[in-house]
PDB file of N, CA and C in Angstrom:
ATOM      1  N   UNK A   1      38.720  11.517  57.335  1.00  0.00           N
ATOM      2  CA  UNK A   1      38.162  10.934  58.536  1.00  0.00           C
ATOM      3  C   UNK A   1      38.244   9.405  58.476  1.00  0.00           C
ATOM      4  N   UNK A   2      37.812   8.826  57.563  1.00  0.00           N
ATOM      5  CA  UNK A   2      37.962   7.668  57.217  1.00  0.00           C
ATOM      6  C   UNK A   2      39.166   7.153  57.438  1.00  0.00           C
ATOM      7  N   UNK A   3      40.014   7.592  56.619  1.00  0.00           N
ATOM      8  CA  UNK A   3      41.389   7.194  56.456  1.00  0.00           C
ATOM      9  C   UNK A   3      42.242   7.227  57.929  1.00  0.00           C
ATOM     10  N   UNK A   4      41.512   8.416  58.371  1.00  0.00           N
ATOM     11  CA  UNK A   4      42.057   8.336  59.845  1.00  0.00           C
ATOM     12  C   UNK A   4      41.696   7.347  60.563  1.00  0.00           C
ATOM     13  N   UNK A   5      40.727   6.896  60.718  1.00  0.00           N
ATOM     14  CA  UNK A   5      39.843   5.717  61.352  1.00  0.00           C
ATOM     15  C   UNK A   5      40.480   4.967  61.282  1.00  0.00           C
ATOM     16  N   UNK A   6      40.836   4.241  59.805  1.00  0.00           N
ATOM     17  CA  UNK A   6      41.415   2.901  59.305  1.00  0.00           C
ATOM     18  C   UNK A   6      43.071   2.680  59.949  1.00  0.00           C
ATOM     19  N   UNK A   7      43.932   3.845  59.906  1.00  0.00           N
ATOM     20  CA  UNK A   7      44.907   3.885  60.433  1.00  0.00           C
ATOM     21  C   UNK A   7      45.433   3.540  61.764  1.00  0.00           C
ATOM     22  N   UNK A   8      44.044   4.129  62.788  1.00  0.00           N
ATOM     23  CA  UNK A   8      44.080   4.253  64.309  1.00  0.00           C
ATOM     24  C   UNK A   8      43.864   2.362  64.281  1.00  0.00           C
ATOM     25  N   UNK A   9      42.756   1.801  63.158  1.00  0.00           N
ATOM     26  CA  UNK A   9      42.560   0.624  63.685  1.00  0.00           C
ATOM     27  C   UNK A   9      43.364  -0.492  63.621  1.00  0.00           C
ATOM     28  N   UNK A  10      44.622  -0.179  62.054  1.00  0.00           N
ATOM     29  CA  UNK A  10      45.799  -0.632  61.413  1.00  0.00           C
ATOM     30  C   UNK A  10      46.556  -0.638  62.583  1.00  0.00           C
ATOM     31  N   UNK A  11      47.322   0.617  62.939  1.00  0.00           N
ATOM     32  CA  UNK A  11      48.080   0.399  64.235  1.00  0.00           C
ATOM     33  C   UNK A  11      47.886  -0.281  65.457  1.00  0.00           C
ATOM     34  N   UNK A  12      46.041   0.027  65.566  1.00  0.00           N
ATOM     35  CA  UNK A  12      46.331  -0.899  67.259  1.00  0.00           C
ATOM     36  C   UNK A  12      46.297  -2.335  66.816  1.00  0.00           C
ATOM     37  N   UNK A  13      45.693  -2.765  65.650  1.00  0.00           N
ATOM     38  CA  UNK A  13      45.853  -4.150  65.501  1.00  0.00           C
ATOM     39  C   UNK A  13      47.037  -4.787  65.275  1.00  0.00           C
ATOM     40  N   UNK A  14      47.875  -3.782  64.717  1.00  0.00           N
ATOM     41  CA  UNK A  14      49.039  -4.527  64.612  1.00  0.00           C
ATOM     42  C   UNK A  14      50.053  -4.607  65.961  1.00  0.00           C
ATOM     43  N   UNK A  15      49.855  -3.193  66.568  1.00  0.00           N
ATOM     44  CA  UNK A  15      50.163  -3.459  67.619  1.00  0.00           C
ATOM     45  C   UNK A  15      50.037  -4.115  68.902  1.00  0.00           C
ATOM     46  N   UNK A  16      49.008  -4.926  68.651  1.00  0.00           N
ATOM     47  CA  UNK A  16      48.282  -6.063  69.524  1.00  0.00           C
ATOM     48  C   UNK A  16      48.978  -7.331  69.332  1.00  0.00           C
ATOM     49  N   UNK A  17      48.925  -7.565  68.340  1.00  0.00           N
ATOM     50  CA  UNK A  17      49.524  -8.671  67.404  1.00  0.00           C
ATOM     51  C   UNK A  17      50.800  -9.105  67.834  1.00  0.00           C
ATOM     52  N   UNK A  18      51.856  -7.786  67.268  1.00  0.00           N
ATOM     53  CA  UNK A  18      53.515  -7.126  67.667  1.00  0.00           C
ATOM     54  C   UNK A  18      53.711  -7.781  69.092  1.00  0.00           C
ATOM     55  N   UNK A  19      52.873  -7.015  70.437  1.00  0.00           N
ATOM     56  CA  UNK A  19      53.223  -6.895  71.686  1.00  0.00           C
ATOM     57  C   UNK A  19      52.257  -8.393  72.360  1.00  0.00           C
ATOM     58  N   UNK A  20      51.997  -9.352  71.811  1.00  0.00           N
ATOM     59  CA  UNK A  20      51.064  -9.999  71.963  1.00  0.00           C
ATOM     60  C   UNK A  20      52.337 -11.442  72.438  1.00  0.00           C
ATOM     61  N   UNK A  21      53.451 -11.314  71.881  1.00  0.00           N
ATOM     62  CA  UNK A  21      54.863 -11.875  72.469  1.00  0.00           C
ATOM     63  C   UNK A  21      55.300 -11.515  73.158  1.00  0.00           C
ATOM     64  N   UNK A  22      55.387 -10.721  73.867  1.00  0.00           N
ATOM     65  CA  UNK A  22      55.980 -10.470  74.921  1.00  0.00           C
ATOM     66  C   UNK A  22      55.180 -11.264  76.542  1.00  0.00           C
ATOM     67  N   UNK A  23      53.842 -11.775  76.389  1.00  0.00           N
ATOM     68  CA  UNK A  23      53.534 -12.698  77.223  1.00  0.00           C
ATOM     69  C   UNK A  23      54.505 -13.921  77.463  1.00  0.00           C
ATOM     70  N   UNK A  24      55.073 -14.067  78.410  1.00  0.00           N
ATOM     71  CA  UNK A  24      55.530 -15.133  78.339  1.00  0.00           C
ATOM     72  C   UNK A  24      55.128 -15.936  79.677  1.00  0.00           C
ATOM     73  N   UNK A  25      55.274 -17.427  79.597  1.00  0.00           N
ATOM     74  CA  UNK A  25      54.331 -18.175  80.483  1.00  0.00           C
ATOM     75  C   UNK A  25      55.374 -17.953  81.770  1.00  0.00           C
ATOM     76  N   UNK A  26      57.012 -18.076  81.584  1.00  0.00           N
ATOM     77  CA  UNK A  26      57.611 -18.555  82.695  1.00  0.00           C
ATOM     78  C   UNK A  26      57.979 -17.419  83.094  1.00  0.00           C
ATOM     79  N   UNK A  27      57.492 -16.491  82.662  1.00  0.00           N
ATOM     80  CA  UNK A  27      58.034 -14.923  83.467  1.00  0.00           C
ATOM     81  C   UNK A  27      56.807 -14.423  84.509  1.00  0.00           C
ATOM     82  N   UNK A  28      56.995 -13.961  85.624  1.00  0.00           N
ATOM     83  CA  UNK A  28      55.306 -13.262  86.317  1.00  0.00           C
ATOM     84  C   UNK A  28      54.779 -12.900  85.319  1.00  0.00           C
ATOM     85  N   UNK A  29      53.628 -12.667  85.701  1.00  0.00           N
ATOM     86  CA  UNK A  29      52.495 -11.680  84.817  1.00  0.00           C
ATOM     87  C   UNK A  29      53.100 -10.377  84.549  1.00  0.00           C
ATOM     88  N   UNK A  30      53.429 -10.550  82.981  1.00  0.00           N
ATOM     89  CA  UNK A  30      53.928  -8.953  82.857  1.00  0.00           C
ATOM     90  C   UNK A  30      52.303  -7.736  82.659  1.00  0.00           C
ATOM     91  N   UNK A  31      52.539  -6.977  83.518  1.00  0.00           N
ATOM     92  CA  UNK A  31      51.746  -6.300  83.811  1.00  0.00           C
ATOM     93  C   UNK A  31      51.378  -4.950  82.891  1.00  0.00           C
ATOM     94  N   UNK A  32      52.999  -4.699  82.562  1.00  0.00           N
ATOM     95  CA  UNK A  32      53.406  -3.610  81.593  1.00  0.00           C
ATOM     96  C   UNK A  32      52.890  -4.019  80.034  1.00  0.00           C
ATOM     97  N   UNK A  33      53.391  -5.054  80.137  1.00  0.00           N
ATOM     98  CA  UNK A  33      52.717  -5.477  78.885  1.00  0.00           C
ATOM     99  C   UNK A  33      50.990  -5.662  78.502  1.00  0.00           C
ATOM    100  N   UNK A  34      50.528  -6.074  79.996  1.00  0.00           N
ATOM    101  CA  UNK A  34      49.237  -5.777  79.541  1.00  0.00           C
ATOM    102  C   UNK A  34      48.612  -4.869  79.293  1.00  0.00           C
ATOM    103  N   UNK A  35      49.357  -3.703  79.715  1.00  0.00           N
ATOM    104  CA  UNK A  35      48.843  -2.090  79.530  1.00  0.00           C
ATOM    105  C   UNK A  35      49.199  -1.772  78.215  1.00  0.00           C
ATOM    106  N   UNK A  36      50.143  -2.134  77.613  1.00  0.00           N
ATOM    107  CA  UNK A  36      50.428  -1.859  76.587  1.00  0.00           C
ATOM    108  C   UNK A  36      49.401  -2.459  75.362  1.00  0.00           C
ATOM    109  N   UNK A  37      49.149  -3.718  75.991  1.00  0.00           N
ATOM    110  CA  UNK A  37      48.009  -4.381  74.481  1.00  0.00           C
ATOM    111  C   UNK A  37      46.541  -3.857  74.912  1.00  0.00           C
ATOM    112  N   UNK A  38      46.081  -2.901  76.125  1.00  0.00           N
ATOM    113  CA  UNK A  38      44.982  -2.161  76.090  1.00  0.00           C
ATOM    114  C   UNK A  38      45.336  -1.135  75.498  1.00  0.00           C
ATOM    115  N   UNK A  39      46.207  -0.158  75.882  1.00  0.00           N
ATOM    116  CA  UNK A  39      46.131   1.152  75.149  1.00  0.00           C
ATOM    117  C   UNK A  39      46.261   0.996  73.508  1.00  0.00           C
ATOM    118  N   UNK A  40      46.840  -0.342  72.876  1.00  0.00           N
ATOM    119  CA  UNK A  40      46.893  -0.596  71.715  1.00  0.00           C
ATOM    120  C   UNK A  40      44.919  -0.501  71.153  1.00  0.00           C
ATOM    121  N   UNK A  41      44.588  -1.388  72.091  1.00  0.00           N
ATOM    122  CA  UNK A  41      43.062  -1.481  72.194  1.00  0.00           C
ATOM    123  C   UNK A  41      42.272  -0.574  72.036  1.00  0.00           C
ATOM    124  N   UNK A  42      42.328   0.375  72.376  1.00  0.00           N
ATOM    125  CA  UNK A  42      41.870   1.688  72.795  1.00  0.00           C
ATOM    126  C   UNK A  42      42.780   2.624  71.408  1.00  0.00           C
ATOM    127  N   UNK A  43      43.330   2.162  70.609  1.00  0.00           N
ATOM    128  CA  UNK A  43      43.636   2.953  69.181  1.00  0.00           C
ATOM    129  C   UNK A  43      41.991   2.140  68.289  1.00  0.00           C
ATOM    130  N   UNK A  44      41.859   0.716  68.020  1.00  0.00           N
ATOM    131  CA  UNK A  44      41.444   0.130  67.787  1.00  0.00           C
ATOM    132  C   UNK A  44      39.473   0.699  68.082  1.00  0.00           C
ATOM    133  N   UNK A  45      39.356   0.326  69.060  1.00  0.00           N
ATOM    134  CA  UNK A  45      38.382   1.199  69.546  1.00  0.00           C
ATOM    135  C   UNK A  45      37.833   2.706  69.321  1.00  0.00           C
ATOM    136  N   UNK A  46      38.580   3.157  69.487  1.00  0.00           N
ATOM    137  CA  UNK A  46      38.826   4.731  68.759  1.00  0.00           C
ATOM    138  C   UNK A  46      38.526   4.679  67.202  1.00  0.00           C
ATOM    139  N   UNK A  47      39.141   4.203  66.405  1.00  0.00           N
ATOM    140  CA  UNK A  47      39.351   3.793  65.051  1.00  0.00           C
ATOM    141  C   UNK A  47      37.795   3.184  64.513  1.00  0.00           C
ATOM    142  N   UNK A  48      36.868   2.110  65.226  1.00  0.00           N
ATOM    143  CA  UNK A  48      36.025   1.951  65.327  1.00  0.00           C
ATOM    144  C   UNK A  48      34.862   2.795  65.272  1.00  0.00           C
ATOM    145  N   UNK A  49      35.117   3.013  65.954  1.00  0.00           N
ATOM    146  CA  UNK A  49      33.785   4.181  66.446  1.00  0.00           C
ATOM    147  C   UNK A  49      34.031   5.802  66.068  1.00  0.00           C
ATOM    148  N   UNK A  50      35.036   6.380  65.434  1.00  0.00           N
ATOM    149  CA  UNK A  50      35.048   7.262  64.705  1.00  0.00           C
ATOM    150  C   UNK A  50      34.157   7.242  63.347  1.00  0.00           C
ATOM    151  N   UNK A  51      34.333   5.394  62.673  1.00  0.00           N
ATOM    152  CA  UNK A  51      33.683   5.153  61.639  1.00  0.00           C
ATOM    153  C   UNK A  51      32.455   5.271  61.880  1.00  0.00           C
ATOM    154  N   UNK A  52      31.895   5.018  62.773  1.00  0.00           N
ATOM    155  CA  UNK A  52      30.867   4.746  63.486  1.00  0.00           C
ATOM    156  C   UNK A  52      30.113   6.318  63.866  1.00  0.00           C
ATOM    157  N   UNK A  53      30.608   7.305  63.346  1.00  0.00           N
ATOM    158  CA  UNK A  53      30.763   8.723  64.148  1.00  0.00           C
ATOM    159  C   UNK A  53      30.195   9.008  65.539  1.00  0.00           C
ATOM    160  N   UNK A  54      31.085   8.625  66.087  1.00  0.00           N
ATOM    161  CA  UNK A  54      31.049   9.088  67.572  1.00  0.00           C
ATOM    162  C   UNK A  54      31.985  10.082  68.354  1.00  0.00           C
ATOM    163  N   UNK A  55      31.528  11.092  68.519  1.00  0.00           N
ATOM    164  CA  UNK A  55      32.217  11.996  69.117  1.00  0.00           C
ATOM    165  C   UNK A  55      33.246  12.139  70.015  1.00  0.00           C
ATOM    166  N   UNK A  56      32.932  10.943  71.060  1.00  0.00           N
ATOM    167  CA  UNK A  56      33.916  10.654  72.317  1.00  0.00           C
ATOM    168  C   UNK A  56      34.921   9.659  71.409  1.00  0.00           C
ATOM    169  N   UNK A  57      34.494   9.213  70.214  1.00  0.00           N
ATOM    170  CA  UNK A  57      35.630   8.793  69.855  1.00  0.00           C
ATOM    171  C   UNK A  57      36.735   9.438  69.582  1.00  0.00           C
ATOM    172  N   UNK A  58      36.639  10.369  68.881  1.00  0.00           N
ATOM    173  CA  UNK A  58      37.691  11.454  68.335  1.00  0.00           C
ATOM    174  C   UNK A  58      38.422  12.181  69.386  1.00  0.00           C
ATOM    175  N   UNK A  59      37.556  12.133  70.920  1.00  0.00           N
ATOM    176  CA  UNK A  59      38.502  12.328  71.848  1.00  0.00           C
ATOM    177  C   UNK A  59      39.453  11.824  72.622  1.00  0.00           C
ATOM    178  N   UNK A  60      38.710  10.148  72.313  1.00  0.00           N
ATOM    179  CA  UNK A  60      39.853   9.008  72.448  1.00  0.00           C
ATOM    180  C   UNK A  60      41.274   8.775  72.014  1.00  0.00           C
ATOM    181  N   UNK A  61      40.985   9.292  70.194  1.00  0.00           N
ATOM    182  CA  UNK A  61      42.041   9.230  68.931  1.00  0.00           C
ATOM    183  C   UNK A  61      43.113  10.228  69.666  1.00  0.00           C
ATOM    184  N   UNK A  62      42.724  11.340  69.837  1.00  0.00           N
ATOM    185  CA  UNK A  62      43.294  12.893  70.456  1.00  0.00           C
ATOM    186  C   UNK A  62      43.925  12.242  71.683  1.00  0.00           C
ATOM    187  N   UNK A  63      43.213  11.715  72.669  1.00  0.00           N
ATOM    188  CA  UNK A  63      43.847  11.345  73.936  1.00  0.00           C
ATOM    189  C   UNK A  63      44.974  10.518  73.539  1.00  0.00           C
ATOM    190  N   UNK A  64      44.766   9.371  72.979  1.00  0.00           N
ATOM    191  CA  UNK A  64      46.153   8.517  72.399  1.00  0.00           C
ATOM    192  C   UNK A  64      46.922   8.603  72.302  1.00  0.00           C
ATOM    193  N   UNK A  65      47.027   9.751  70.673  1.00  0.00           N
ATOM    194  CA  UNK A  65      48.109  10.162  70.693  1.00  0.00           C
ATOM    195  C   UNK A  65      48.393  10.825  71.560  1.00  0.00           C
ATOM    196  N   UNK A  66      48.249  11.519  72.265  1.00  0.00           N
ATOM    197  CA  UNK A  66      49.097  12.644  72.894  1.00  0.00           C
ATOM    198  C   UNK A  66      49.357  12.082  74.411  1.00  0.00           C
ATOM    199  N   UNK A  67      48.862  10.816  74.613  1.00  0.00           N
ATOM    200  CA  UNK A  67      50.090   9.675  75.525  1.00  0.00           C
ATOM    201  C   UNK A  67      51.128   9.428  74.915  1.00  0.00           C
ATOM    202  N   UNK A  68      51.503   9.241  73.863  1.00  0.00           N
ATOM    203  CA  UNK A  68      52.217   8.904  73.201  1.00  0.00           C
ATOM    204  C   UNK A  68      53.196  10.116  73.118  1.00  0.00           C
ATOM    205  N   UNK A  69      52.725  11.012  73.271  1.00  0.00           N
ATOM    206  CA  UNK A  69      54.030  12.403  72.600  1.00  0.00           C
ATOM    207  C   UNK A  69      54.363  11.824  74.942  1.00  0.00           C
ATOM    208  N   UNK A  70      54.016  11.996  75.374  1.00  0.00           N
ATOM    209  CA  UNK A  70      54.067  12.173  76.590  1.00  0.00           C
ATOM    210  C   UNK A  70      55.563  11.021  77.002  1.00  0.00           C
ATOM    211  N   UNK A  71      54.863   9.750  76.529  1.00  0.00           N
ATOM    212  CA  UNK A  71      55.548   8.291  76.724  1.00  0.00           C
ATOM    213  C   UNK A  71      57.031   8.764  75.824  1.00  0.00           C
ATOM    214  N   UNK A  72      56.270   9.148  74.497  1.00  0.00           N
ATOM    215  CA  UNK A  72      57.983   9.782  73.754  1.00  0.00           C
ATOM    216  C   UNK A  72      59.273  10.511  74.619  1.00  0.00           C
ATOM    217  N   UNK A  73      58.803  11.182  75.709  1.00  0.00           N
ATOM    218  CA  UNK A  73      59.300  12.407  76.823  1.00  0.00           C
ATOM    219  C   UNK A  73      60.818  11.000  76.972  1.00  0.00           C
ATOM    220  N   UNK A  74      60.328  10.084  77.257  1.00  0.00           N
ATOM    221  CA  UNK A  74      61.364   9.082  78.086  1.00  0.00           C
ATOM    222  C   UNK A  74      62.380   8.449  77.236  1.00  0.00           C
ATOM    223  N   UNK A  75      62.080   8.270  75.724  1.00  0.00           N
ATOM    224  CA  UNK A  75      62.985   7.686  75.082  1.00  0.00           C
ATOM    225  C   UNK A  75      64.012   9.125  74.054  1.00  0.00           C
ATOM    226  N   UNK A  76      63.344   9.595  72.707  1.00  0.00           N
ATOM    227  CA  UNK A  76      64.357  10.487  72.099  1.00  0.00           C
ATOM    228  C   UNK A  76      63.605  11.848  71.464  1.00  0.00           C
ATOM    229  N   UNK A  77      63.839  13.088  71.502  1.00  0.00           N
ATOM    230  CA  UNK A  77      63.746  13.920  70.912  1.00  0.00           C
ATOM    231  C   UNK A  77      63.277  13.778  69.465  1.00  0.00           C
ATOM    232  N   UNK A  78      63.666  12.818  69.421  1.00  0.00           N
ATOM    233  CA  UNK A  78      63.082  12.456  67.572  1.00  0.00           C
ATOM    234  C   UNK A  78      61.694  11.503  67.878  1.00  0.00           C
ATOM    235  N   UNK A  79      61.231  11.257  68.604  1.00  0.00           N
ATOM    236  CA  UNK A  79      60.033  10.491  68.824  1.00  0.00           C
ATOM    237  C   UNK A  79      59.489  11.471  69.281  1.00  0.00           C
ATOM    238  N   UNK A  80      59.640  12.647  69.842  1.00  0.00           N
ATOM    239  CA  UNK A  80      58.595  13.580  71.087  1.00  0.00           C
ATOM    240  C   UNK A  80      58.405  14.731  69.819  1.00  0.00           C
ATOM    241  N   UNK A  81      58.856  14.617  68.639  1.00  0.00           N
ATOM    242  CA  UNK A  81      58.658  15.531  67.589  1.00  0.00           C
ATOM    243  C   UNK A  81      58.023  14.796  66.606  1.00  0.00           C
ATOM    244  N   UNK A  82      58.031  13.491  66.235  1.00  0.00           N
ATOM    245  CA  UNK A  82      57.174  12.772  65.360  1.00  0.00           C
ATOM    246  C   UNK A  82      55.909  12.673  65.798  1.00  0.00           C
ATOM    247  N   UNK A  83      55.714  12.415  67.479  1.00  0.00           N
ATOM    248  CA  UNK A  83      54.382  12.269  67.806  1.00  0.00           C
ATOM    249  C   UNK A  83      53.325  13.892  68.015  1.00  0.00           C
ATOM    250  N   UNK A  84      54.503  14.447  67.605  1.00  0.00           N
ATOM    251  CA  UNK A  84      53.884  15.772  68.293  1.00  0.00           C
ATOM    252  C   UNK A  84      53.296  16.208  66.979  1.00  0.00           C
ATOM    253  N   UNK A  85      53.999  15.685  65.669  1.00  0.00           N
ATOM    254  CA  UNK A  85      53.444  16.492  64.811  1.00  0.00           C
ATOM    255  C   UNK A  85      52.180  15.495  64.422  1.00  0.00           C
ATOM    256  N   UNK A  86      52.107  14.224  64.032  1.00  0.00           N
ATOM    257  CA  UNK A  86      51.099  13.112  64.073  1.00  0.00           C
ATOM    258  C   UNK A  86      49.847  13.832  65.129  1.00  0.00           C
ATOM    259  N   UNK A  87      50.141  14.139  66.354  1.00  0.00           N
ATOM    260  CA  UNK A  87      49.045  15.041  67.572  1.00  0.00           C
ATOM    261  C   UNK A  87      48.201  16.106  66.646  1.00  0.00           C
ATOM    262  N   UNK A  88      49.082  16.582  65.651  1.00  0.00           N
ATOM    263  CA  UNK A  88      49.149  17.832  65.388  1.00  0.00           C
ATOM    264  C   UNK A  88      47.671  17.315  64.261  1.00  0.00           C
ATOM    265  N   UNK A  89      48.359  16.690  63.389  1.00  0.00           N
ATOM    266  CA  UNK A  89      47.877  15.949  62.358  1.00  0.00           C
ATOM    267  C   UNK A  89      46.361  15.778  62.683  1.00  0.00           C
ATOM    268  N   UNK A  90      46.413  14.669  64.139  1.00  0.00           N
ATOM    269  CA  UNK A  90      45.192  14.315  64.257  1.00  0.00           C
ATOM    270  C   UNK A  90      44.023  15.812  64.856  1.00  0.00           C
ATOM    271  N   UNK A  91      44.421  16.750  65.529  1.00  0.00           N
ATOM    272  CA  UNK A  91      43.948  17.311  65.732  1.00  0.00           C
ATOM    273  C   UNK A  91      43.628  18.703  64.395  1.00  0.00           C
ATOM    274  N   UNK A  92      43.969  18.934  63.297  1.00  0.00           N
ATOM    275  CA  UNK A  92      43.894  19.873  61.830  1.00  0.00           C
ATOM    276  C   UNK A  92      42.562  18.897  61.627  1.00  0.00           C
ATOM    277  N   UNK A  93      42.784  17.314  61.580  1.00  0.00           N
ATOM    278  CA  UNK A  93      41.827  16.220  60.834  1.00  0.00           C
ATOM    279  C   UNK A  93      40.499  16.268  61.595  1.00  0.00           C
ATOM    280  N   UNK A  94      40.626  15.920  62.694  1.00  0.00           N
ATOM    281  CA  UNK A  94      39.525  16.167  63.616  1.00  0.00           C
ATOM    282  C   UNK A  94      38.580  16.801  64.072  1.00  0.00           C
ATOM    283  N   UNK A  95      39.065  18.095  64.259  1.00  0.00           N
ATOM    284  CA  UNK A  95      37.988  19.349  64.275  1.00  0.00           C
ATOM    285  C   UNK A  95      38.239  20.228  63.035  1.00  0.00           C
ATOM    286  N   UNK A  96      38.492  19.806  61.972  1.00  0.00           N
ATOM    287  CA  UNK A  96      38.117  20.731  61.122  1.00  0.00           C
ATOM    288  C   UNK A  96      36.912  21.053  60.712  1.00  0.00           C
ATOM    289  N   UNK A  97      36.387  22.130  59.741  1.00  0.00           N
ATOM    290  CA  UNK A  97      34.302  21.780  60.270  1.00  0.00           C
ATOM    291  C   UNK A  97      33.434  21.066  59.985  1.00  0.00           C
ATOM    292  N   UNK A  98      34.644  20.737  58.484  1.00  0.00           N
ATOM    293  CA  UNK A  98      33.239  19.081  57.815  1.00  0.00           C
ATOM    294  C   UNK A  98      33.528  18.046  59.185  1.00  0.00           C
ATOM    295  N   UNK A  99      34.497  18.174  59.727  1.00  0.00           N
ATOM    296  CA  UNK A  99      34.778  17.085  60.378  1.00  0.00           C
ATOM    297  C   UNK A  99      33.779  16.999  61.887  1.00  0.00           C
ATOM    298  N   UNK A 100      33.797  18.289  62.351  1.00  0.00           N
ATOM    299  CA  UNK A 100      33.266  18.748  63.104  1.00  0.00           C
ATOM    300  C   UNK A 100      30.927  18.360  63.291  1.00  0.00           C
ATOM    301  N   UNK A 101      30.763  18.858  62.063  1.00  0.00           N
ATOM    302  CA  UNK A 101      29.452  18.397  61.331  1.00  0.00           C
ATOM    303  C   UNK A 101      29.190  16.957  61.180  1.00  0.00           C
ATOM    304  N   UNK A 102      30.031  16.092  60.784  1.00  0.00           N
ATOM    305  CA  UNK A 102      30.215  14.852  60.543  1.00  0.00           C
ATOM    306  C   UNK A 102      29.906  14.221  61.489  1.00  0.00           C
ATOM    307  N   UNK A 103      30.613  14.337  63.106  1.00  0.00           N
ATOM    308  CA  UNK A 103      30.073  13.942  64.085  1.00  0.00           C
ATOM    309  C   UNK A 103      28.805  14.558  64.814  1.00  0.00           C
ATOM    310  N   UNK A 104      28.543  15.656  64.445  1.00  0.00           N
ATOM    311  CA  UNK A 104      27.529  16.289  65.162  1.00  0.00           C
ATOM    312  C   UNK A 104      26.230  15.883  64.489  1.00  0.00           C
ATOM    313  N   UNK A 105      26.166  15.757  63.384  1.00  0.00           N
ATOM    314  CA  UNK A 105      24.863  14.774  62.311  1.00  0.00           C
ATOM    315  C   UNK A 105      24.660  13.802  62.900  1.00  0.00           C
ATOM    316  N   UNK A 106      25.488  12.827  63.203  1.00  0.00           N
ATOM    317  CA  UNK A 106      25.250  11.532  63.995  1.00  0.00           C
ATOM    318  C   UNK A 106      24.657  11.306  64.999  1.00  0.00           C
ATOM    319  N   UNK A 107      25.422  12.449  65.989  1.00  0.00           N
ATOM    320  CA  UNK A 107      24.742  12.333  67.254  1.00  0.00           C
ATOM    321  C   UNK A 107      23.505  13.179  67.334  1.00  0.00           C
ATOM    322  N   UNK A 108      23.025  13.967  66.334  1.00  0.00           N
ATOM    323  CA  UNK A 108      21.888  14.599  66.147  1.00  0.00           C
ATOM    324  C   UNK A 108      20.738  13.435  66.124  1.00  0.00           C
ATOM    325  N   UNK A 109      20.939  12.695  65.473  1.00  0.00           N
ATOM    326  CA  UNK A 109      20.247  11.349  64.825  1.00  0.00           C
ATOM    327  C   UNK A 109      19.894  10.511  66.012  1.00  0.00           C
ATOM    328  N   UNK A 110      21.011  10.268  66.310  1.00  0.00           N
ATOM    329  CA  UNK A 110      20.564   9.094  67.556  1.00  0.00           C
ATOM    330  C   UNK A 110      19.381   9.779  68.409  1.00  0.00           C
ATOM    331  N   UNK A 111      19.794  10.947  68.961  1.00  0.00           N
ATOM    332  CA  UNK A 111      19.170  11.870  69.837  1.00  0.00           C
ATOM    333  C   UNK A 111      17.649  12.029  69.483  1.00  0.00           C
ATOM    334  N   UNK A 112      17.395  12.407  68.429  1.00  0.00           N
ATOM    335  CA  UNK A 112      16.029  12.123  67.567  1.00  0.00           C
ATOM    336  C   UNK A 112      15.270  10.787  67.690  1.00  0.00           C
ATOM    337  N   UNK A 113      15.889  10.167  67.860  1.00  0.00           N
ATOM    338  CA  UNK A 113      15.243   8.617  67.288  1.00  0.00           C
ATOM    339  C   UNK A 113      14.400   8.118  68.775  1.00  0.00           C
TER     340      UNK A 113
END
C-alpha cells in the first residue's frame, strides 16, 4: 500500500515537473497541457491520501489508471497492454483484504471521533 502510494506520488511529481515545459509564453494558452499537469495532480493527490488512508483515494488511484489504459486506445497496443496490466496491478493491491481493512480502520476512526 505504501509503496503504492509513493509511486502514484513519484509519477505525478515527476510528471508535473516533465510536462511543466511545455508552457510556453508565445504560444496561446495550451489548454491540453493544462489538463495534463492536473491529471498528473490527481496521481499526486491520490498517492497522498492513500497514505493518509482514505478510501476515495484508492478510487482515484483506480480511476487514473484506467484513463490511462483508455488514453493508451490512441497511441499503441503496447501501451493499452502495459496500462492494462499496471490497472490490473493496482486493482490485486487495492482491494485485497488487508488492504481493504486498512482503509476501513481509518474511516472507522474518523467516524467515531
Amino acid at each position: 500500500m505504501t509503496l503504492l502510494s509513493w509511486v502514484l506520488i513519484t509519477a505525478g511529481a515527476v510528471g508535473l515537473v516533465y510536462h511543466i515545459t511545455e508552457f510556453k509564453t508565445f504560444h496561446p494558452f495550451p489548454y491540453d497541457s493544462l489538463l495534463i499537469e492536473l491529471i498528473r495532480l490527481l496521481a499526486v493527490i491520490a498517492g497522498v491520501w492513500m497514505l493518509r488512508a482514505a478510501n476515495w483515494a484508492r478510487w482515484l488511484a483506480i480511476a487514473w489508471i484506467a484513463f490511462h489504459v483508455i488514453v493508451s486506445y490512441f497511441h499503441s497496443w503496447g501501451e493499452v497492454a502495459m496500462h492494462a496490466v499496471i490497472l490490473a496491478v493496482f486493482v490485486v493491491v487495492l482491494f485485497r483484504k488487508n488492504a481493504s481493512a486498512y482503509f476501513r480502520a481509518i474511516s472507522t476512526e474518523f467516524i467515531s471521533c
